[in-house]
PDB file of N, CA and C in Angstrom:
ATOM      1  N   UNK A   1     -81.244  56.329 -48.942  1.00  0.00           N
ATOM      2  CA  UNK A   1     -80.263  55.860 -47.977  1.00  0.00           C
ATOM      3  C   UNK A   1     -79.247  54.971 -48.674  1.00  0.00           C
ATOM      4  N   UNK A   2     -77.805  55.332 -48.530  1.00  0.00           N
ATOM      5  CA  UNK A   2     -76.951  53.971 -48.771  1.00  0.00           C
ATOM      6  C   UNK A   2     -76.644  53.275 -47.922  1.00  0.00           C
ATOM      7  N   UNK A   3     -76.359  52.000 -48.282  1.00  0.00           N
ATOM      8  CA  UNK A   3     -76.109  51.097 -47.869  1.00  0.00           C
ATOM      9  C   UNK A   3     -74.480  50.305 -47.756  1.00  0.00           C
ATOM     10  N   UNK A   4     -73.685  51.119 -48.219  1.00  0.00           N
ATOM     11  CA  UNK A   4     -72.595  50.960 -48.872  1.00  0.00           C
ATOM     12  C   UNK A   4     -71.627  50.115 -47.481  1.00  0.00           C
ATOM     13  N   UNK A   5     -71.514  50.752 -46.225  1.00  0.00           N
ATOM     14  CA  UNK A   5     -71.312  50.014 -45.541  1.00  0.00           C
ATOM     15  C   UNK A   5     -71.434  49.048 -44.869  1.00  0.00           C
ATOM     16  N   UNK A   6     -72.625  47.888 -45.103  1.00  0.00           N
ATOM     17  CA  UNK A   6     -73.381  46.940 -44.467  1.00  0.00           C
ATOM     18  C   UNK A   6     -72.569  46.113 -45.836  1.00  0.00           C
ATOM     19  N   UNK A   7     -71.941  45.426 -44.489  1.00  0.00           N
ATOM     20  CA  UNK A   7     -71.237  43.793 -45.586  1.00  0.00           C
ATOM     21  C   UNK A   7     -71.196  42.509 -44.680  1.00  0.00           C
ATOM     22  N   UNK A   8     -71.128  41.394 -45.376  1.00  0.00           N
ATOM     23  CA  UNK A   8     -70.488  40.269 -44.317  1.00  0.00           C
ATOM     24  C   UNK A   8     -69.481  40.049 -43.939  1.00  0.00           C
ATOM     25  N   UNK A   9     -69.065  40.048 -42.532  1.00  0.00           N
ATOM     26  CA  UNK A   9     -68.005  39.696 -41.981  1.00  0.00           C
ATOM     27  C   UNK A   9     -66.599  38.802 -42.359  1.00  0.00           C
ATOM     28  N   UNK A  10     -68.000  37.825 -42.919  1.00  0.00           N
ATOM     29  CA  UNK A  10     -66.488  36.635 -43.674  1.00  0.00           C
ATOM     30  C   UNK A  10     -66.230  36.796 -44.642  1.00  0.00           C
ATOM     31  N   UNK A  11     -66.776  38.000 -45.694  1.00  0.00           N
ATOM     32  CA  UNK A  11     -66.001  38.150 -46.891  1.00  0.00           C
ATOM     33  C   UNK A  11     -64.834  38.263 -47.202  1.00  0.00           C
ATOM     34  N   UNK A  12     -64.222  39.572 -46.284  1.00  0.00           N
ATOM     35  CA  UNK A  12     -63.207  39.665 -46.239  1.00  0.00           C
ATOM     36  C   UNK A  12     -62.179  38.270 -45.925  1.00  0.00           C
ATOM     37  N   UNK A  13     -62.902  37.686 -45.107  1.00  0.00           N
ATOM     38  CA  UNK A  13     -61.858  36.654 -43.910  1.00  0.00           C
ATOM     39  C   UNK A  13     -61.744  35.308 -45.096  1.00  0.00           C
ATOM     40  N   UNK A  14     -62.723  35.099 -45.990  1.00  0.00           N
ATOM     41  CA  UNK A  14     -62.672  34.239 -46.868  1.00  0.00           C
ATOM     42  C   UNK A  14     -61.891  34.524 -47.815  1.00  0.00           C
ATOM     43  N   UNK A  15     -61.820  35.804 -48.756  1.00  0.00           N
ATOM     44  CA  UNK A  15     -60.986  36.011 -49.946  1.00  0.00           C
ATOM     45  C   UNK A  15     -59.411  36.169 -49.278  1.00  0.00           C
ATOM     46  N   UNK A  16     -59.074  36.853 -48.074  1.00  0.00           N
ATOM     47  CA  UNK A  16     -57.662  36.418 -48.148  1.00  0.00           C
ATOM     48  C   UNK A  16     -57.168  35.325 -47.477  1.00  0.00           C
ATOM     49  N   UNK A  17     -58.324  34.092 -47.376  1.00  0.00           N
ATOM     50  CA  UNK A  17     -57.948  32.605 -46.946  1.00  0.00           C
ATOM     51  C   UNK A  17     -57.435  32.087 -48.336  1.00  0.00           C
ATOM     52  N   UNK A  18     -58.535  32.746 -49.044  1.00  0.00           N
ATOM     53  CA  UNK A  18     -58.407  31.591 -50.566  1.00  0.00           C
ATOM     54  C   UNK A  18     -56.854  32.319 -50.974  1.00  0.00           C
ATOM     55  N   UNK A  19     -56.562  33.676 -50.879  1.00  0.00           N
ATOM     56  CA  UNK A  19     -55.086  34.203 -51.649  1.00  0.00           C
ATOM     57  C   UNK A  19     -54.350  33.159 -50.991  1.00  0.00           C
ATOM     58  N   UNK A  20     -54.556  33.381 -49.490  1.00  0.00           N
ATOM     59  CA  UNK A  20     -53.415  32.683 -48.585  1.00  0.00           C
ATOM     60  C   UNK A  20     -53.473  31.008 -49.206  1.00  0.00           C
ATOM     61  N   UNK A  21     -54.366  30.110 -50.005  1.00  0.00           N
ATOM     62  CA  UNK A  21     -54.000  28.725 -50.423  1.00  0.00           C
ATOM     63  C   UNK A  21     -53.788  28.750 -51.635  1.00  0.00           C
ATOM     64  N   UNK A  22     -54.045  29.612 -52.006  1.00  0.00           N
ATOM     65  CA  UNK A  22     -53.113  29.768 -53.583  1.00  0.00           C
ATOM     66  C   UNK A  22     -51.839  30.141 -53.943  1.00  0.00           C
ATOM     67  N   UNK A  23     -51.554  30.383 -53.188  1.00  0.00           N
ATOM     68  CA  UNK A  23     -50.433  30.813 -52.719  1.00  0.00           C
ATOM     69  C   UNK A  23     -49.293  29.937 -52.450  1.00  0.00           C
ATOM     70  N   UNK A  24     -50.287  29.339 -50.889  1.00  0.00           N
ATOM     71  CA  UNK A  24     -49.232  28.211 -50.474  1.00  0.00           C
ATOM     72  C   UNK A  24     -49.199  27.249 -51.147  1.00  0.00           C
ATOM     73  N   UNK A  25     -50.178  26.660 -52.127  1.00  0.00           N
ATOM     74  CA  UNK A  25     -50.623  25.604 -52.764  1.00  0.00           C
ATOM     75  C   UNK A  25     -50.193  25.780 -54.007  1.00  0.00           C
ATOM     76  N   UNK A  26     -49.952  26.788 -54.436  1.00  0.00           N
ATOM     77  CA  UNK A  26     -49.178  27.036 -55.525  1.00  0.00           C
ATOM     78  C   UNK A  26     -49.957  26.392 -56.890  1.00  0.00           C
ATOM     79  N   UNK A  27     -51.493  26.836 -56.408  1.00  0.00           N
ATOM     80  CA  UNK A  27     -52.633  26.505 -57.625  1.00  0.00           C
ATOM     81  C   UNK A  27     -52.437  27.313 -58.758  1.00  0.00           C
ATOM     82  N   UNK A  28     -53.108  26.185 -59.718  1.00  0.00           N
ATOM     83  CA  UNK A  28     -52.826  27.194 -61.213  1.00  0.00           C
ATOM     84  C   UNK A  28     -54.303  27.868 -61.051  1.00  0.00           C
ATOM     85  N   UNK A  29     -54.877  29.013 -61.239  1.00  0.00           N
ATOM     86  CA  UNK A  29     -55.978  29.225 -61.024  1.00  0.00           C
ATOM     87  C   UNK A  29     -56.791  30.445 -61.741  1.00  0.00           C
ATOM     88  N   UNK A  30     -58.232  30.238 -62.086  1.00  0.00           N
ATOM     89  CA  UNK A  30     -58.361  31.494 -63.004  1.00  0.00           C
ATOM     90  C   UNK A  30     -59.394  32.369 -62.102  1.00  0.00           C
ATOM     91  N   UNK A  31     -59.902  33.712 -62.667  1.00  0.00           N
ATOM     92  CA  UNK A  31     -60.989  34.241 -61.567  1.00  0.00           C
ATOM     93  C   UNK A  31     -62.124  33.438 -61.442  1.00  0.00           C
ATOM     94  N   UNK A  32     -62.862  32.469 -62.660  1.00  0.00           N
ATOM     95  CA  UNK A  32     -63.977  31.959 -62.449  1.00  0.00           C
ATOM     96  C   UNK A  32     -63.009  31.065 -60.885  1.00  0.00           C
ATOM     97  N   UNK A  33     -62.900  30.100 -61.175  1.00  0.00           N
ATOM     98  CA  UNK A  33     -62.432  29.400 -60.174  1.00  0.00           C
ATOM     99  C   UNK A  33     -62.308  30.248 -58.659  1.00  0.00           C
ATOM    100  N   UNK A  34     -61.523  31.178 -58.760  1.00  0.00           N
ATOM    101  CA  UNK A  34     -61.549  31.946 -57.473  1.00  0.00           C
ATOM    102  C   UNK A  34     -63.273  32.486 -56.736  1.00  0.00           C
ATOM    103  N   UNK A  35     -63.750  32.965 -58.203  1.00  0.00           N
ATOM    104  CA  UNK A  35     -65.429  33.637 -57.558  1.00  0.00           C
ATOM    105  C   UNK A  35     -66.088  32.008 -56.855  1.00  0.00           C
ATOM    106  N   UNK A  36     -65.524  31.001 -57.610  1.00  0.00           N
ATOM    107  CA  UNK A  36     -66.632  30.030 -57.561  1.00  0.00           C
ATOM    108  C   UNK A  36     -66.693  29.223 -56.084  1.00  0.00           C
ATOM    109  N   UNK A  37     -64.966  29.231 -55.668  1.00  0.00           N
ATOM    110  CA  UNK A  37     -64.617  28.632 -54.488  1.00  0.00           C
ATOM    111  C   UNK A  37     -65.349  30.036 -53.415  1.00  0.00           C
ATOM    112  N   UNK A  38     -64.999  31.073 -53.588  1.00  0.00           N
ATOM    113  CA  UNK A  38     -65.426  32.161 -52.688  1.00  0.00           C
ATOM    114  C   UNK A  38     -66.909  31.901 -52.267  1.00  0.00           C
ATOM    115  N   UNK A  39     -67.400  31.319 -53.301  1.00  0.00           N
ATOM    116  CA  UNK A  39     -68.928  31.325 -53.681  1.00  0.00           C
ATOM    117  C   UNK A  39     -69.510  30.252 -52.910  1.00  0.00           C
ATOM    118  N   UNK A  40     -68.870  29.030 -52.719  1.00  0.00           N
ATOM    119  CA  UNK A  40     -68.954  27.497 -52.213  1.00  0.00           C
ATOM    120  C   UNK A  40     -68.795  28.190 -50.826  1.00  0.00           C
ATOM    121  N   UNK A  41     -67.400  28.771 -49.952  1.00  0.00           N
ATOM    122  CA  UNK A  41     -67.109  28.726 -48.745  1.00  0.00           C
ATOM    123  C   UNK A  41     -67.831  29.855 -48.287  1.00  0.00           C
ATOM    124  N   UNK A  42     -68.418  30.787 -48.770  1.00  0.00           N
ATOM    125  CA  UNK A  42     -69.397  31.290 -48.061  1.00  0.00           C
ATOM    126  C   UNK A  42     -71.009  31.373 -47.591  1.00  0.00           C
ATOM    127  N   UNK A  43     -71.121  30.139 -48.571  1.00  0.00           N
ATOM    128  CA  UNK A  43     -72.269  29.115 -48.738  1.00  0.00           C
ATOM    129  C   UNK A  43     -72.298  28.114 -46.976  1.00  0.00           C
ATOM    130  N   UNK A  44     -70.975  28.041 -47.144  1.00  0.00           N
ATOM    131  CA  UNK A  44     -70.793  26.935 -45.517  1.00  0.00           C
ATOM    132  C   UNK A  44     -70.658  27.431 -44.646  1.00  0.00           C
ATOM    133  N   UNK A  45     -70.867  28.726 -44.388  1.00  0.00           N
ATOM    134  CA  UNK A  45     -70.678  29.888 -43.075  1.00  0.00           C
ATOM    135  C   UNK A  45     -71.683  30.601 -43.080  1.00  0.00           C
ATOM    136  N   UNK A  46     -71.819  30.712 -41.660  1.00  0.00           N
ATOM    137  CA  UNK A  46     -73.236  31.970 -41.386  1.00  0.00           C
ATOM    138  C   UNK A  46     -73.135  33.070 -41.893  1.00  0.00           C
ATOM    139  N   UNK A  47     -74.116  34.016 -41.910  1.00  0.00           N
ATOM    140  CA  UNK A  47     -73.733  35.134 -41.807  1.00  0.00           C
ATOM    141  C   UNK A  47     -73.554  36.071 -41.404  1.00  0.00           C
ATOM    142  N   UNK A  48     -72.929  37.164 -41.295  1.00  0.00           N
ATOM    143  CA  UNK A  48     -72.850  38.126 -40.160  1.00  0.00           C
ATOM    144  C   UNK A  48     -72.067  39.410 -40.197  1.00  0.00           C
ATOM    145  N   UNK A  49     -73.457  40.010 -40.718  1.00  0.00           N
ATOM    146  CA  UNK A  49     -73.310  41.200 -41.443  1.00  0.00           C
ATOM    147  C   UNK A  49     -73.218  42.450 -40.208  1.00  0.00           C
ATOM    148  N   UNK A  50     -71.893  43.298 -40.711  1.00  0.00           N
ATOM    149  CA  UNK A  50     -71.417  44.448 -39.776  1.00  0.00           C
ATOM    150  C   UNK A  50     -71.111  46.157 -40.320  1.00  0.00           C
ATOM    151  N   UNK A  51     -71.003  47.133 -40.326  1.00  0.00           N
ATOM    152  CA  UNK A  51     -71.155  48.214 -40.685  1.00  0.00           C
ATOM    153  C   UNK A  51     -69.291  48.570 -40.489  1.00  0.00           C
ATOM    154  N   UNK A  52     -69.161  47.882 -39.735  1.00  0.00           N
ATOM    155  CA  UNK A  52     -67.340  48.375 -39.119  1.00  0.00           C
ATOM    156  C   UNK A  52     -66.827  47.201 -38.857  1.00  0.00           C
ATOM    157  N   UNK A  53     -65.950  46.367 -39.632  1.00  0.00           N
ATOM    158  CA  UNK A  53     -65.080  45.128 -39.345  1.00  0.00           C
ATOM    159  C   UNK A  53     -64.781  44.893 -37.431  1.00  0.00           C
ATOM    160  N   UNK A  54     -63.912  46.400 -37.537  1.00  0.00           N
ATOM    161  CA  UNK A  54     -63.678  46.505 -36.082  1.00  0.00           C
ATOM    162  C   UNK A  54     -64.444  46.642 -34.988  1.00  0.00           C
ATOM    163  N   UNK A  55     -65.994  46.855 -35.180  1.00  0.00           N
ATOM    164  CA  UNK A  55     -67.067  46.697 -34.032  1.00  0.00           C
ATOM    165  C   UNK A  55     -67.089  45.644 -33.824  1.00  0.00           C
ATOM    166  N   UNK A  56     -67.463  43.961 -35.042  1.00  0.00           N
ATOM    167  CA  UNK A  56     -67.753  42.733 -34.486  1.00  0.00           C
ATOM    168  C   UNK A  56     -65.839  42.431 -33.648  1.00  0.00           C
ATOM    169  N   UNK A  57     -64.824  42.525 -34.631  1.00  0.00           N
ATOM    170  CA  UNK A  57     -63.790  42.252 -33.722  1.00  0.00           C
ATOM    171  C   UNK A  57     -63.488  42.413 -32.163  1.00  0.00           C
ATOM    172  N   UNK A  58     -63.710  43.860 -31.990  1.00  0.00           N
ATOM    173  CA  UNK A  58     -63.721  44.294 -30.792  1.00  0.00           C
ATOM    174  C   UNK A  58     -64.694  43.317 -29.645  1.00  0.00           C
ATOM    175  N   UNK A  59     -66.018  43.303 -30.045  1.00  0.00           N
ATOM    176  CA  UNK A  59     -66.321  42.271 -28.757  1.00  0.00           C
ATOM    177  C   UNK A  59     -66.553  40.964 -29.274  1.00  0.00           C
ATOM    178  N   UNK A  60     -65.406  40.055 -30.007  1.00  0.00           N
ATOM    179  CA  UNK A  60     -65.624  38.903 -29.805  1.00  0.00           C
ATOM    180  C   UNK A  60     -64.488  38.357 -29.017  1.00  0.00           C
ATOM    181  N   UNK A  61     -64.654  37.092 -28.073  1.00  0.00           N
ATOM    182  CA  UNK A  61     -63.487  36.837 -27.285  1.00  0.00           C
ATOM    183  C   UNK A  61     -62.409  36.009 -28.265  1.00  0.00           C
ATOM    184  N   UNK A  62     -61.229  36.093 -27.779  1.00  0.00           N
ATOM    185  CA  UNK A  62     -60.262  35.193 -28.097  1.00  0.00           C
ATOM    186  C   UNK A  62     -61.021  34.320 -28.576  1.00  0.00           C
ATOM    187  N   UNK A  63     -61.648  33.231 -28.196  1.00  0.00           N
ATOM    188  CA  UNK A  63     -62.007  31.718 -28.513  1.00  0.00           C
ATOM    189  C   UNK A  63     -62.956  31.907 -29.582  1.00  0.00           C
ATOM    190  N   UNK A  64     -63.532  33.035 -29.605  1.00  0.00           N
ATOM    191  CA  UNK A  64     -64.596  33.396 -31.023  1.00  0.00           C
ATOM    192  C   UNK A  64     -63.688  33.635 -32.482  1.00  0.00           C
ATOM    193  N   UNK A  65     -62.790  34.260 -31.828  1.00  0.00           N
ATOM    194  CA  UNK A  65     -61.950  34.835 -33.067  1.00  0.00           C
ATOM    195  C   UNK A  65     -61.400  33.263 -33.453  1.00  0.00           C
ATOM    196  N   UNK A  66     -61.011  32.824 -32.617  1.00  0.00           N
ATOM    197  CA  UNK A  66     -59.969  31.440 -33.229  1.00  0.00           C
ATOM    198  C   UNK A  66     -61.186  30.347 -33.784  1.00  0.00           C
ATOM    199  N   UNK A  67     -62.277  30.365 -33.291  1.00  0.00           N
ATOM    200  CA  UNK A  67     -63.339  29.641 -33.745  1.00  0.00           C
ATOM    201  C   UNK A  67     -63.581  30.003 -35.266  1.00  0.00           C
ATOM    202  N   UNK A  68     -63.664  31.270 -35.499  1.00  0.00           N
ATOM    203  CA  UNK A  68     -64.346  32.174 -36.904  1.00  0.00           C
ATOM    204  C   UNK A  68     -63.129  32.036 -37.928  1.00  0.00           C
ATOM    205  N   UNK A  69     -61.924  31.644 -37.437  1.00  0.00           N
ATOM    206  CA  UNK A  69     -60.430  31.597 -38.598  1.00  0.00           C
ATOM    207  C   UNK A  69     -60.404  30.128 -38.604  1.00  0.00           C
ATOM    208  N   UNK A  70     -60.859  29.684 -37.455  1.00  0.00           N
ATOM    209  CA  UNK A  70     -60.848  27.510 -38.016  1.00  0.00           C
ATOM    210  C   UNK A  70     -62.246  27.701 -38.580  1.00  0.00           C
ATOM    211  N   UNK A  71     -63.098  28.050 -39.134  1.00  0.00           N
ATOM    212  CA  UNK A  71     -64.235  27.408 -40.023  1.00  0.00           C
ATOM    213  C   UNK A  71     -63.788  28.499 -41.003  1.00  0.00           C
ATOM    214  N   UNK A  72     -63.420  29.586 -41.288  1.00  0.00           N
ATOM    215  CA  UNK A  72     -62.996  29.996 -42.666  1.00  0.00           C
ATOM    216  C   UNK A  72     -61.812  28.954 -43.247  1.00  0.00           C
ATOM    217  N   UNK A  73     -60.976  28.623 -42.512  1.00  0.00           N
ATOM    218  CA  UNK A  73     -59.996  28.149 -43.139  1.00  0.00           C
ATOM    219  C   UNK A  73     -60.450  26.687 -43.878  1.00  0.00           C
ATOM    220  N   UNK A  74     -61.467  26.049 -43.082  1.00  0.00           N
ATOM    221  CA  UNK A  74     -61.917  24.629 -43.103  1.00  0.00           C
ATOM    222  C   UNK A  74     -62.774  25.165 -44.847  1.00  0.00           C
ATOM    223  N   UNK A  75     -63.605  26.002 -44.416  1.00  0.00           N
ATOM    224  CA  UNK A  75     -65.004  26.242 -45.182  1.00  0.00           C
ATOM    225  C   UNK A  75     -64.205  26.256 -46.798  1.00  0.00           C
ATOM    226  N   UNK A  76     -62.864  27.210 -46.705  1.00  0.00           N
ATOM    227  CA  UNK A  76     -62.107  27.174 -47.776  1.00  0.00           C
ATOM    228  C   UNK A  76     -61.414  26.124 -48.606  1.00  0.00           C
ATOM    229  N   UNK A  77     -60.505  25.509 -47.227  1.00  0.00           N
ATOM    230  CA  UNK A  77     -60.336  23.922 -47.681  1.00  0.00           C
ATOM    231  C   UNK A  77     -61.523  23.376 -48.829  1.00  0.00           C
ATOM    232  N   UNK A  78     -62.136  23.255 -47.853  1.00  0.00           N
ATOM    233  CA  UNK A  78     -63.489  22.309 -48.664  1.00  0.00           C
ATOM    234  C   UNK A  78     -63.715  22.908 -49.971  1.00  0.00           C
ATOM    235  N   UNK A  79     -64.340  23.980 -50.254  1.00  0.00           N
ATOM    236  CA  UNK A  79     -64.706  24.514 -51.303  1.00  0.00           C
ATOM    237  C   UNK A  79     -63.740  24.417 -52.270  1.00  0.00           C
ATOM    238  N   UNK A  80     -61.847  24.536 -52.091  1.00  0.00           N
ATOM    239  CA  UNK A  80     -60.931  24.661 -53.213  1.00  0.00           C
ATOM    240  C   UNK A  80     -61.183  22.951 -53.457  1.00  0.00           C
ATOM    241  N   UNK A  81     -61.682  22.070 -52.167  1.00  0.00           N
ATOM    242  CA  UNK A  81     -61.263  21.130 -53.124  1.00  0.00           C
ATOM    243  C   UNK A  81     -63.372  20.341 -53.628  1.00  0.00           C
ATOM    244  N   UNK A  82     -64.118  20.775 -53.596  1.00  0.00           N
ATOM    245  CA  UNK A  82     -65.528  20.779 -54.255  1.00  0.00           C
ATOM    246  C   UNK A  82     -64.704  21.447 -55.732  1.00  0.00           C
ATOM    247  N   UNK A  83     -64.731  22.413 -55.696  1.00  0.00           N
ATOM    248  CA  UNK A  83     -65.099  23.199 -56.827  1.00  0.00           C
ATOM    249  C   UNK A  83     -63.608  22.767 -58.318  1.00  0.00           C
ATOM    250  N   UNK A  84     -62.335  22.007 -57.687  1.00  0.00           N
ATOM    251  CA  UNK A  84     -61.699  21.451 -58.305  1.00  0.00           C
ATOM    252  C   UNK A  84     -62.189  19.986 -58.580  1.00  0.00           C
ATOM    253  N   UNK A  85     -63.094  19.604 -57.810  1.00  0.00           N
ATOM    254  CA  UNK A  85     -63.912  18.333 -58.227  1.00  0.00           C
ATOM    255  C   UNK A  85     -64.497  18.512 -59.371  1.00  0.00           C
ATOM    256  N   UNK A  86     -65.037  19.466 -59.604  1.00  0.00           N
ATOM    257  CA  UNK A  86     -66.551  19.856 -60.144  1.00  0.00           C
ATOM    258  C   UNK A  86     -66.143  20.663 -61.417  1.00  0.00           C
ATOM    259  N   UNK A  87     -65.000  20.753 -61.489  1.00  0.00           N
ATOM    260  CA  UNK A  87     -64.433  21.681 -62.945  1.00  0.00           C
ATOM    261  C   UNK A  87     -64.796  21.153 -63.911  1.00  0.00           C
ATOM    262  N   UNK A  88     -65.025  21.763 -65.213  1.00  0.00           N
ATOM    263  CA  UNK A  88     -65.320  21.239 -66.460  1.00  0.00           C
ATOM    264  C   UNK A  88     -64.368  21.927 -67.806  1.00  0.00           C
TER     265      UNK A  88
END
């Protein structure tokens, strides 16, 4: 059996938070750094693993969706600035 479609939900929602603050933030940044923050902010979020992005979308309400984009965005915050703490 594969498995190829069973992923977590916030993966996606996390890696184009972190593009979206590198971006705006206009960080100098390398891939370790990127895996490592990815690595931190999905550490601070549940999980919630789906077969079709668009099945969990579809039945979550408005207030879920805006709930699940304020703790990615937060979870990200935090982690760009942990893991710029923690550089060596």
């Amino acid at each position: 059996m594969a498995f190829d479609s069973v992923n977590n939900y916030y993966e996606t929602l996390v890696f184009k938070e972190i593009n979206n603050c590198v971006k705006q933030q206009k960080l100098k940044v390398d891939d370790d750094f990127l895996e490592d923050v990815a690595c931190v902010a999905l550490n601070r979020l549940p999980s919630r693993y789906v077969r079709h992005h668009v099945d969990l979308a579809f039945y979550l309400t408005a207030d879920e969706h805006m709930l699940i984009n304020e703790s990615v965005k937060n979870a990200v915050v935090e982690a760009i600035s942990f893991v710029d703490k923690h550089r060596r």
